[in-house]
Protein backbone atom coordinates (compact mmCIF):
# COMPACT_ATOMS: atom_id res chain seq x y z
CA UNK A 1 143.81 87.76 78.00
CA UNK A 2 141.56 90.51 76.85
CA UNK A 3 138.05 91.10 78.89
CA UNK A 4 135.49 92.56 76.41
CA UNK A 5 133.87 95.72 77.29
CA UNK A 6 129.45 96.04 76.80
CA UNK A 7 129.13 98.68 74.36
CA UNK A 8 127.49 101.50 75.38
CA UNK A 9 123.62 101.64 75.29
CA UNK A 10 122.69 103.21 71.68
CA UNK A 11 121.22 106.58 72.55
CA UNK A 12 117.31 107.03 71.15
CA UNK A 13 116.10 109.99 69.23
CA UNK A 14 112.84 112.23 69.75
CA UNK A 15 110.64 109.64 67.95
CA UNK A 16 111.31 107.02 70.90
CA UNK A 17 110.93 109.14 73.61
CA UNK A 18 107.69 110.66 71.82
CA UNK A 19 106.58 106.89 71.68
CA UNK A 20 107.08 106.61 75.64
CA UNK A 21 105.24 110.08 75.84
CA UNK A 22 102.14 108.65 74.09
CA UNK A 23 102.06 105.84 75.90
CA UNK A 24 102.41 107.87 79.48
CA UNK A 25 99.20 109.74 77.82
CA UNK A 26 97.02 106.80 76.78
CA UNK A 27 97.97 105.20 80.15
CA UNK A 28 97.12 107.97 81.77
CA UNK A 29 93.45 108.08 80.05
CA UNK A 30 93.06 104.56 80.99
CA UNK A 31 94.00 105.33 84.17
CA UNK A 32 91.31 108.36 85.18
CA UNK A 33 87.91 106.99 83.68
CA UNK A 34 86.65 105.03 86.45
CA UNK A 35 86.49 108.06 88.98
CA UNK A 36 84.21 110.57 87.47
CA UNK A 37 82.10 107.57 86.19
CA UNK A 38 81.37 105.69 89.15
CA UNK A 39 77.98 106.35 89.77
CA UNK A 40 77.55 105.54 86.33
CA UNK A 41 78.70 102.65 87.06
CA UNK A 42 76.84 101.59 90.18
CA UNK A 43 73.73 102.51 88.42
CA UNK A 44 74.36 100.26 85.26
CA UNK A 45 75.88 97.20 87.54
CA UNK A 46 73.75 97.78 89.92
CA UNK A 47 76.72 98.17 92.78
CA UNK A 48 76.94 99.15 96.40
CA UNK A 49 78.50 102.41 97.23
CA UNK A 50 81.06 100.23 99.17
CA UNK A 51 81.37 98.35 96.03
CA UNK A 52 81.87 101.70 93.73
CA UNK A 53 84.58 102.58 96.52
CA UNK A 54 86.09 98.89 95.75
CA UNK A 55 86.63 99.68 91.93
CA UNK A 56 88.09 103.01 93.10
CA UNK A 57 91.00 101.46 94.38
CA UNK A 58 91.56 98.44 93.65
CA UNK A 59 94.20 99.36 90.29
CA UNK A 60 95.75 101.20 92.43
CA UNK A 61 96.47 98.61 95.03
CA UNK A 62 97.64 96.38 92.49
CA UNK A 63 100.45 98.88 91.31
CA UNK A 64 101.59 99.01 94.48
CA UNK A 65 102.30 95.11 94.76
CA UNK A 66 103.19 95.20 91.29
CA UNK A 67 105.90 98.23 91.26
CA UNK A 68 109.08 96.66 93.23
CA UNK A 69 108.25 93.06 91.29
CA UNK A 70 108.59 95.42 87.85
CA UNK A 71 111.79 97.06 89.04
CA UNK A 72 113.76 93.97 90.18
CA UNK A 73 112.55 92.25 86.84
CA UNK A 74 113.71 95.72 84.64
CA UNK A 75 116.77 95.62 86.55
CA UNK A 76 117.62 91.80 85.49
CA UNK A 77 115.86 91.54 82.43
CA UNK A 78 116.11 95.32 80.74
CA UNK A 79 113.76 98.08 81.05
CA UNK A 80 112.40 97.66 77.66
CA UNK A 81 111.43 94.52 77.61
CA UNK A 82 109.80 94.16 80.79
CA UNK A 83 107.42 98.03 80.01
CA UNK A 84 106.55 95.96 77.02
CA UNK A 85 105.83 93.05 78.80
CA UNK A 86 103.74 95.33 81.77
CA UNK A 87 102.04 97.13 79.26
CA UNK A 88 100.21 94.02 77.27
CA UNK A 89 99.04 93.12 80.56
CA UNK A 90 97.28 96.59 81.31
CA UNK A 91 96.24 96.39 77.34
CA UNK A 92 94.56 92.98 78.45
CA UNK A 93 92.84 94.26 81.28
CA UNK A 94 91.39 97.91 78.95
CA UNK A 95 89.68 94.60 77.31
CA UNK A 96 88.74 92.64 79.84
CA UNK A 97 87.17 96.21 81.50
CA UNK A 98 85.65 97.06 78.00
CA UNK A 99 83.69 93.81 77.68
CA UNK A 100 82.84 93.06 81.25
CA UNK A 101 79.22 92.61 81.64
CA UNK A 102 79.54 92.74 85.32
CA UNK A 103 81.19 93.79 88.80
CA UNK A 104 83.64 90.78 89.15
CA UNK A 105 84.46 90.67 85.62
CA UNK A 106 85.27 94.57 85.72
CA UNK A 107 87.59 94.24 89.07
CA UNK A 108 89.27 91.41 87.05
CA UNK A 109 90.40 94.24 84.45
CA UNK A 110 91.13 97.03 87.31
CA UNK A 111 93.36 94.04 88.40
CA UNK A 112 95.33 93.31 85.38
CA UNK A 113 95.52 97.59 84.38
CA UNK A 114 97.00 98.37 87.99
CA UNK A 115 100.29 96.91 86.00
CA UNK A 116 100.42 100.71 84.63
CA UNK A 117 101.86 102.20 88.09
CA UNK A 118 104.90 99.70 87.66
CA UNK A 119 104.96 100.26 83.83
CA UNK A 120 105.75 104.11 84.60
CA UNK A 121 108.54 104.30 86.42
CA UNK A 122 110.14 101.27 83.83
CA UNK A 123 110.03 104.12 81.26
CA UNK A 124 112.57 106.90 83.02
CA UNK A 125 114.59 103.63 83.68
CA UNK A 126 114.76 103.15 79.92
CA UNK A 127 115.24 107.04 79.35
CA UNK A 128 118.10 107.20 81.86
CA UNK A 129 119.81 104.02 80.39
CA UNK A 130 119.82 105.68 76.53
CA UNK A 131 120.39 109.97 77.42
CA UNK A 132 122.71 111.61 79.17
CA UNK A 133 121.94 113.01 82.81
CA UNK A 134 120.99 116.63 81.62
CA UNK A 135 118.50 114.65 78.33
CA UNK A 136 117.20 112.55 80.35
CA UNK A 137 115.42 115.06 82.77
CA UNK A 138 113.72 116.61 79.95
CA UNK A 139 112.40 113.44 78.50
CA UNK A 140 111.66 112.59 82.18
CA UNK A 141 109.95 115.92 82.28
CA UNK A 142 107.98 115.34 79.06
CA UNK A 143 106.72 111.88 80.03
CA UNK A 144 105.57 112.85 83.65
CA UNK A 145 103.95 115.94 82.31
CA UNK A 146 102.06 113.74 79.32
CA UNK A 147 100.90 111.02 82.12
CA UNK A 148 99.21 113.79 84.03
CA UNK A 149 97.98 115.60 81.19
CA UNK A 150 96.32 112.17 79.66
CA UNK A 151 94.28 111.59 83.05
CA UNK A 152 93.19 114.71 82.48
CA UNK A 153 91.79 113.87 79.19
CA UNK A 154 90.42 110.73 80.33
CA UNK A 155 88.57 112.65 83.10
CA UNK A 156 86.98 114.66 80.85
CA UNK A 157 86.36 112.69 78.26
CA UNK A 158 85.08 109.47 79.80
CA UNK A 159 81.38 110.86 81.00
CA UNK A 160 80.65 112.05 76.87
CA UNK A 161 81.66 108.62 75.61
CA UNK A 162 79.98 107.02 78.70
CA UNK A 163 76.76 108.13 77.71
CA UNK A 164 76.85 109.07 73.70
CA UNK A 165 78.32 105.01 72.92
CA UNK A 166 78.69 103.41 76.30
CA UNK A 167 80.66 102.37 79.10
CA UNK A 168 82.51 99.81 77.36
CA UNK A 169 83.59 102.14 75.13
CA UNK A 170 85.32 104.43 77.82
CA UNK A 171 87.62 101.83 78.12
CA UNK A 172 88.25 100.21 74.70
CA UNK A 173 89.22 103.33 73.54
CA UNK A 174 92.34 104.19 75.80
CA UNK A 175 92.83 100.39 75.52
CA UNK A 176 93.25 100.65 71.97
CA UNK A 177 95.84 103.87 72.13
CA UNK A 178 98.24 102.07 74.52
CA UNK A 179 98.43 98.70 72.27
CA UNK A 180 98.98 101.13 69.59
CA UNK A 181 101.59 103.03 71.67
CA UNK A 182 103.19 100.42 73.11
CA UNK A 183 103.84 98.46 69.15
CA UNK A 184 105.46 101.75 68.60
CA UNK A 185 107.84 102.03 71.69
CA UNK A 186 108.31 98.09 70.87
CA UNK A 187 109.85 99.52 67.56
CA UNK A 188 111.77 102.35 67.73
CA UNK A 189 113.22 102.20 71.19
CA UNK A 190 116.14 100.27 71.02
CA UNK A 191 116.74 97.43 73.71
CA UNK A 192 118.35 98.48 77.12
CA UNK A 193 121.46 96.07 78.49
CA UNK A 194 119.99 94.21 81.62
CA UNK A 195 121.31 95.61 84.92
CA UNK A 196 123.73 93.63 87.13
CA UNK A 197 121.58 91.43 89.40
CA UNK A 198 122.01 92.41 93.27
CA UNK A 199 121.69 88.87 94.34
CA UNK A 200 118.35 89.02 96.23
CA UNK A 201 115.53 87.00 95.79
CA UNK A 202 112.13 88.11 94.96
CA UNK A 203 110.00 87.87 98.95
CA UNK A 204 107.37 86.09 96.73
CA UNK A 205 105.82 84.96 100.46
CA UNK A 206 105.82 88.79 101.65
CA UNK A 207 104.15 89.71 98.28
CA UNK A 208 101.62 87.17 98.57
CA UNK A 209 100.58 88.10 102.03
CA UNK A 210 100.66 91.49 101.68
CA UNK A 211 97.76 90.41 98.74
CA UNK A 212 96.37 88.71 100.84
CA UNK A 213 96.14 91.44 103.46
CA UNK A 214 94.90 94.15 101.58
CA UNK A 215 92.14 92.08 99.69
CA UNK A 216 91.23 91.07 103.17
CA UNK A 217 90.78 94.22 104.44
CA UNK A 218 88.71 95.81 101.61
CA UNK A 219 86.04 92.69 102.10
CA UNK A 220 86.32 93.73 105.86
CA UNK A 221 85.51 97.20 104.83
CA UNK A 222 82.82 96.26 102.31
CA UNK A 223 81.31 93.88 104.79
CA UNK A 224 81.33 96.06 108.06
CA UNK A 225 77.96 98.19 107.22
CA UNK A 226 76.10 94.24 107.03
CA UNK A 227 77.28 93.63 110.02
CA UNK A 228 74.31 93.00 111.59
CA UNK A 229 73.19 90.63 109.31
CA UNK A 230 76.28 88.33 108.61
CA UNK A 231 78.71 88.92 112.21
CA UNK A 232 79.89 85.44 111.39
CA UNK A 233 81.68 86.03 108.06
CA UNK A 234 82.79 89.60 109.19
CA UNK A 235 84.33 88.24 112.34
CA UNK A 236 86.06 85.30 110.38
CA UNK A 237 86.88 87.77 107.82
CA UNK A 238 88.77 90.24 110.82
CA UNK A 239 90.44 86.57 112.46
CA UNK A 240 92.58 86.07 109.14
CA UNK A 241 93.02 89.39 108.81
CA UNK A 242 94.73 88.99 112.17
CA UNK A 243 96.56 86.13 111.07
CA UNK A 244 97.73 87.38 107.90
CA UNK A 245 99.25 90.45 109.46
CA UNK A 246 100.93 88.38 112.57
CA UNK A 247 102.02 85.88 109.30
CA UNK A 248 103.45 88.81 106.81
CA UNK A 249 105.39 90.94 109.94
CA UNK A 250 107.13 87.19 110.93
CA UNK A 251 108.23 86.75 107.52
CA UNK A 252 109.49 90.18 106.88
CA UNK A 253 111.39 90.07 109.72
CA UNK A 254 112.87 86.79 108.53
CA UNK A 255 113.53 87.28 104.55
CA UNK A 256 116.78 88.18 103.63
CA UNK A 257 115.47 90.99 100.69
CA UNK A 258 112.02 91.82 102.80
CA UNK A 259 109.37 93.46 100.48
CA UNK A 260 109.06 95.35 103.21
CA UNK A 261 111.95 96.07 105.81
CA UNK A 262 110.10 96.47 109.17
CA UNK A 263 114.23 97.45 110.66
CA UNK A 264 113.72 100.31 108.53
CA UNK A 265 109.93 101.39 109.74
CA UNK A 266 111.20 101.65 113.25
CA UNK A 267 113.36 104.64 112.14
CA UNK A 268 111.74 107.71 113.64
CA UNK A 269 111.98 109.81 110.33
CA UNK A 270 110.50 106.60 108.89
CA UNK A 271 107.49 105.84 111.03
CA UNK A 272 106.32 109.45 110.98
CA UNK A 273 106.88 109.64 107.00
CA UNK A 274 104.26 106.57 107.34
CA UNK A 275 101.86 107.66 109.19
CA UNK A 276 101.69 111.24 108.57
CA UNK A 277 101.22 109.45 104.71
CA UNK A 278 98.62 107.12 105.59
CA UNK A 279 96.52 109.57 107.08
CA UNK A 280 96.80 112.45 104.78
CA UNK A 281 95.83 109.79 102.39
CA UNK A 282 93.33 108.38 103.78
CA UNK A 283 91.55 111.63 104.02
CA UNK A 284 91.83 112.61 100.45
CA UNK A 285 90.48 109.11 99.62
CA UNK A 286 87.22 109.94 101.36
CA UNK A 287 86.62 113.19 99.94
CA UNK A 288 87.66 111.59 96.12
CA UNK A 289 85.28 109.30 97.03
CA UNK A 290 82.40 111.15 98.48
CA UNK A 291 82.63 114.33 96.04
CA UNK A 292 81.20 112.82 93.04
CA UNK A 293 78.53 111.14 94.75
CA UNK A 294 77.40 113.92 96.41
CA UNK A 295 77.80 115.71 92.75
CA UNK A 296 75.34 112.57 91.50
CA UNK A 297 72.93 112.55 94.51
CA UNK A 298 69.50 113.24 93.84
CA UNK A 299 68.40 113.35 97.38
CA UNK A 300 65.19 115.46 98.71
CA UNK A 301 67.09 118.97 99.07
CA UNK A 302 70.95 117.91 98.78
CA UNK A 303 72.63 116.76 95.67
CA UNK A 304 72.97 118.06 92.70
CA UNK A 305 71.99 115.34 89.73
CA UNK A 306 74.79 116.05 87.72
CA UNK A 307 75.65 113.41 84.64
CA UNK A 308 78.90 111.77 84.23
CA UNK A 309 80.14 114.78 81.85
CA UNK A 310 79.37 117.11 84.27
CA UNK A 311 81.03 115.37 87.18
CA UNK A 312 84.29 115.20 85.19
CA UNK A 313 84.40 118.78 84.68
CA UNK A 314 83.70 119.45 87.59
CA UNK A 315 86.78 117.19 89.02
CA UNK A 316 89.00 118.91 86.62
CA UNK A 317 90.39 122.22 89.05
CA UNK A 318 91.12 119.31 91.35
CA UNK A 319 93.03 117.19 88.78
CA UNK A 320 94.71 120.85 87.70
CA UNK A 321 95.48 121.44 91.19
CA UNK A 322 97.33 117.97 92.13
CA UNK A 323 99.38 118.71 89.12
CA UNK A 324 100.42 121.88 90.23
CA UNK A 325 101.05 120.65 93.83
CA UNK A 326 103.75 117.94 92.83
CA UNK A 327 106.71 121.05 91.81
CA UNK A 328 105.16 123.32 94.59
CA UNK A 329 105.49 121.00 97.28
CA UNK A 330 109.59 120.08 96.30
CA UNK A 331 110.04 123.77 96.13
CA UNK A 332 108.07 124.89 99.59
CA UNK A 333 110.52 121.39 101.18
CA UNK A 334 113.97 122.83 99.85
CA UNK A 335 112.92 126.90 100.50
CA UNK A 336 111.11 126.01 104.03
CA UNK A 337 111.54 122.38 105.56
CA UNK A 338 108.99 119.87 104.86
CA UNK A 339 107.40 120.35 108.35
CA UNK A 340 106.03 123.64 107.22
CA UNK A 341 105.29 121.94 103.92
CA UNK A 342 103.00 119.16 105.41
CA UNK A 343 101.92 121.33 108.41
CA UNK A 344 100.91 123.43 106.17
CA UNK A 345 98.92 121.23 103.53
CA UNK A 346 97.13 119.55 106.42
CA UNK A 347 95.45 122.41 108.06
CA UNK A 348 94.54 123.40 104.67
CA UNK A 349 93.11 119.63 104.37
CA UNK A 350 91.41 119.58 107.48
CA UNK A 351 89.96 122.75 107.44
CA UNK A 352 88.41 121.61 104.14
CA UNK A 353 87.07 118.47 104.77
CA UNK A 354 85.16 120.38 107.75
CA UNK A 355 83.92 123.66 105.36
CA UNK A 356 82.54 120.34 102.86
CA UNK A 357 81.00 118.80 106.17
CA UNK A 358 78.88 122.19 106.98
CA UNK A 359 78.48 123.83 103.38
CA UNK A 360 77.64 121.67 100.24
CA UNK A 361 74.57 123.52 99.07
CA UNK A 362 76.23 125.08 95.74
CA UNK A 363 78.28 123.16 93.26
CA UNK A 364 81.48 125.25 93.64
CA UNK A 365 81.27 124.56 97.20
CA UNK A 366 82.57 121.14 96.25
CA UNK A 367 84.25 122.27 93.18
CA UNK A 368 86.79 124.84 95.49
CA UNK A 369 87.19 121.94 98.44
CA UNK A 370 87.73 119.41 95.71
CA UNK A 371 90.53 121.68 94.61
CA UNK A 372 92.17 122.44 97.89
CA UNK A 373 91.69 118.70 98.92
CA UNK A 374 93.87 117.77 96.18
CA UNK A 375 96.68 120.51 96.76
CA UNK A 376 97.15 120.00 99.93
CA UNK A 377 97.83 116.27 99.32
CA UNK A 378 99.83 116.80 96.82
CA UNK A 379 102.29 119.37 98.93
CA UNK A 380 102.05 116.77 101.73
CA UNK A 381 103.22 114.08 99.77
CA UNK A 382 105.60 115.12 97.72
CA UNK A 383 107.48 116.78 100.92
CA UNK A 384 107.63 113.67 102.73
CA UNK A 385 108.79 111.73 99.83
CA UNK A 386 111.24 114.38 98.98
CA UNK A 387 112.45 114.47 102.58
CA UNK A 388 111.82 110.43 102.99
CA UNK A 389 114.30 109.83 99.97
CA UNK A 390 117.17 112.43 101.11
CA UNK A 391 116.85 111.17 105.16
CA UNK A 392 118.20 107.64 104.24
CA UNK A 393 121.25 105.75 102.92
CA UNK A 394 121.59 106.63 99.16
CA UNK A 395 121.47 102.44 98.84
CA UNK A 396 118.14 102.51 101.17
CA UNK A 397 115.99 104.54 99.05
CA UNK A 398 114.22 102.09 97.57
CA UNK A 399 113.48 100.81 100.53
CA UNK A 400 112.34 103.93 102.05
CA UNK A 401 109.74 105.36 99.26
CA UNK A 402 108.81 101.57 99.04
CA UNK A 403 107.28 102.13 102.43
CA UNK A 404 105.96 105.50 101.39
CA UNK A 405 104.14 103.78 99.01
CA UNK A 406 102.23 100.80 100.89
CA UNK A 407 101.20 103.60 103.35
CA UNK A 408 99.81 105.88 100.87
CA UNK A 409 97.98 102.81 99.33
CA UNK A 410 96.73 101.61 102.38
CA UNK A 411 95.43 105.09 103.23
CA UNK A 412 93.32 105.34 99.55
CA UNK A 413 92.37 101.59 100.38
CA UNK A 414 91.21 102.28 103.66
CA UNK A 415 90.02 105.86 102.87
CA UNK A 416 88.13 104.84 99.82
CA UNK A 417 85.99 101.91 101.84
CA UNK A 418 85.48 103.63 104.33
CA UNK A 419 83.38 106.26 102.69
CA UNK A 420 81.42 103.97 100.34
CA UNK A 421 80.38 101.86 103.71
CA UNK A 422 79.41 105.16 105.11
CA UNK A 423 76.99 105.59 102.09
CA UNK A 424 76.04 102.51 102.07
CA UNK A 425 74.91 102.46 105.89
CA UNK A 426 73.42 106.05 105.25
CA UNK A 427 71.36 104.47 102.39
CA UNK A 428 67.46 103.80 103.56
CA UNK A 429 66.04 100.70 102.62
CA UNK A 430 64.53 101.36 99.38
CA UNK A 431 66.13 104.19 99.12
CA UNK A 432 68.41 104.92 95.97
CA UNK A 433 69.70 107.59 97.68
CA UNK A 434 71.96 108.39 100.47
CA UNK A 435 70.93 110.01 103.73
CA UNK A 436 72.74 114.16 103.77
CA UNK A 437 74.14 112.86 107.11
CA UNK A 438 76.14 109.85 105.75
CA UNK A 439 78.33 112.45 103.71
CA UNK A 440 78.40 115.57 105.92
CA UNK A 441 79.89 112.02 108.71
CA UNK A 442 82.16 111.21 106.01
CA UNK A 443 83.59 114.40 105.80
CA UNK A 444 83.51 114.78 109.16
CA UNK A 445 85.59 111.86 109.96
CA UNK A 446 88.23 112.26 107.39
CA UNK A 447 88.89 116.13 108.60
CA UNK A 448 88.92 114.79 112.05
CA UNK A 449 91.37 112.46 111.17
CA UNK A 450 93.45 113.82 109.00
CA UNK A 451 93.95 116.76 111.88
CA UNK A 452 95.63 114.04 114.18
CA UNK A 453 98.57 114.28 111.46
CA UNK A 454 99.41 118.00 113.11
CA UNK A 455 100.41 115.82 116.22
CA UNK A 456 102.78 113.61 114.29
CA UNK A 457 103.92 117.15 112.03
CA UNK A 458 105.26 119.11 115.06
CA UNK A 459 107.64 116.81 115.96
CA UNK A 460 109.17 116.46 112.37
CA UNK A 461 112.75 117.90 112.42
CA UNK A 462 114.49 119.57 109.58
CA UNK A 463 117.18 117.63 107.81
CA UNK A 464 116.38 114.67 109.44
CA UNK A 465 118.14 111.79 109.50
CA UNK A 466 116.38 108.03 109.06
């Protein structure tokens, strides 16, 4: 009896993993638009600042329910095939984004794009499955690097188009480079063998709930600064919020492949990972947030009136400066522990967030805190997923920067809403403009809260074990 062998996976050329590299870059574009452009936005839609902070976040809080669904399906299915599939979804939603003539229409497109934080990581699966180890971490390398350098160009370039052709524009374009892209990675990179299937179900009730969860609390969010005027449907609003919690912890704890594993969360290295994540997050979310409205504001004495252009250049040191932080913060976590890494990057935070709260009078005031902001997150991040990853089971890791993941979500989620409700409380009515206090708050509250994280920091341990 003779057992036939799969032949090898055929190994792919420059031109394929050039394809994957455009895409990463049009992806990338698509990605970065919304965030220099969202007072753009509210003006043209005529949005709350609670509902600018919405649109913010809500692609990213789709990629984070959509990531472990994309790697259980590239796992069964093959790499290739399911990028494809992820990436005429986000191609649908550049459309649906391009054409919408309205808020609810536009979060419809965020929704279906937020498939392009699962679509990512597909790609290095592919790259792995067709290079050798030593290849692949240059086409790895290449792709990461092209991702970054695309929101980059989407930064910048979205204000110009914004206001020379129009919004919709700012999206069909990108749109149109990653259908283009994604024919061409379609064609020349060959199909990848399906993994072997672990056996585990997809927690399609944890998923759900966890939706259900995090749309609830960003209505929760949005709603809180009206409280006044409709306590009814906020305090409904926090009762299934309640229940959907209680409701998604029970069936975690039950499901025998948990979207989340709770077992794992009680870990010490774990929980502290999480929170020292969510918070760091959260603060960063605030001053992403806040920054270019402040840049936008035209208030009596504060604010600076700048156009959509100008706020993406102005975002840019920041956007260089997060890129920079991802191979500085793996470095500072091998050479000196990632407690000095994070304890490090949140002082640096903190003491930030405060300088923003009590000087904002010059634009390189926020240009320079922008910039630091975004370093200091970036060190803090990377170290604990660096340290995250290498305190666990080689088989739990996964698991473990799964976790990572839903907390640094829910800290941009949280983060993000929470500064547009400031505004939006801070707002007179009548006014188009926000009240100076509502930001220098903001700020206040996210330095003040991100410095709680130095608690959590100083009792981190070096070489810990999950």
């Amino acid at each position: 009896m003779t057992t036939t062998v799969p032949a090898p996976p055929a190994r792919v050329g420059k031109a394929a993993v050039g394809a994957l590299g455009l895409l990463a870059l049009s992806t990338g574009a698509l990605e970065s638009v919304v965030s220099p452009t969202i007072p753009l936005l509210e003006r043209e839609l005529d949005m709350s600042q609670s509902e600018g902070a919405l649109l913010s976040i809500v692609l990213l809080i789709t990629g984070a329910l959509v990531t472990p669904l994309a790697g259980k399906f590239g796992d069964r299915c093959g790499g290739k095939r399911v990028l494809v599939l992820l990436m005429a979804v986000v191609s649908a939603g550049g459309t649906v984004s391009a054409l919408a003539p309205n808020l609810p229409v536009l979060l419809l497109g965020q929704v279906l794009q937020g498939a392009m934080v699962g679509a990512l990581p597909l790609s290095f699966v592919v790259v792995r499955r067709h290079l050798p180890a030593g290849e692949s971490k240059v086409a790895i390398g290449v792709v990461s690097g092209l991702f970054v350098g695309g929101g980059m160009v989407g930064m910048l370039c979205a204000g110009p188009v914004a206001e020379q052709l129009s919004r919709h524009w700012m999206f069909a374009l990108p749109t149109l480079a990653v259908a283009g892209a994604t024919l061409l990675v379609h064609r020349i990179m060959p199909d990848d063998p399906p993994g072997r299937a672990d056996g585990a179900g997809i927690d399609w009730p944890g998923l759900l709930l966890l939706s259900g969860m995090l749309v609830t609390l960003m209505l929760v969010l949005a709603l809180a600064p009206e409280a006044g005027s409709q306590p009814l449907v906020l305090g409904c609003l926090v009762a299934l919020l309640a229940a959907l919690v209680a409701g998604w912890v029970r069936v975690e704890r039950r499901a025998a492949a948990p979207m989340v594993d709770l077992r794992m969360l009680a870990r010490p290295a774990m929980w502290k990972a999480c929170v020292l994540t969510f918070v760091i997050c959260l603060g960063t979310a605030m001053a992403v947030y806040l920054v270019p409205q402040l840049l936008d504001e035209r208030g009596e004495g504060y604010g600076f009136g700048a156009s959509a252009t100008e706020i993406g250049f102005f975002l840019l040191p920041g956007a260089i400066a997060a890129t920079l932080a991802g191979p500085l913060g793996g470095i500072g976590d091998r050479r000196f522990g990632s407690r000095a890494v994070v304890g490090t990057g949140v002082v640096v935070m903190a003491l930030s967030l405060v300088a923003l709260a009590a000087v904002h009078s010059e634009i390189w005031h926020l240009v320079v805190g922008k910039a630091l902001i975004a370093l200091a997150n970036g060190l803090c991040v990377t170290a604990l997923m660096t340290s995250t990853a290498t305190a666990v089971d080689r088989d739990d890791t996964g698991i473990a920067t799964s976790l990572i993941l839903v907390s640094r979500v829910l800290g941009y989620a949280v983060g993000g809403q929470l500064g547009g409700a400031l505004l939006t409380a801070g707002t007179p009515a009548g006014s188009q403009a926000a009240a100076e206090s509502a930001y220098v708050t903001g700020f206040v509250i996210a330095g003040a809260v991100v410095s709680t994280a130095l608690f959590v920091t100083r009792t981190l341990r070096k070489g810990a074990t999950a």
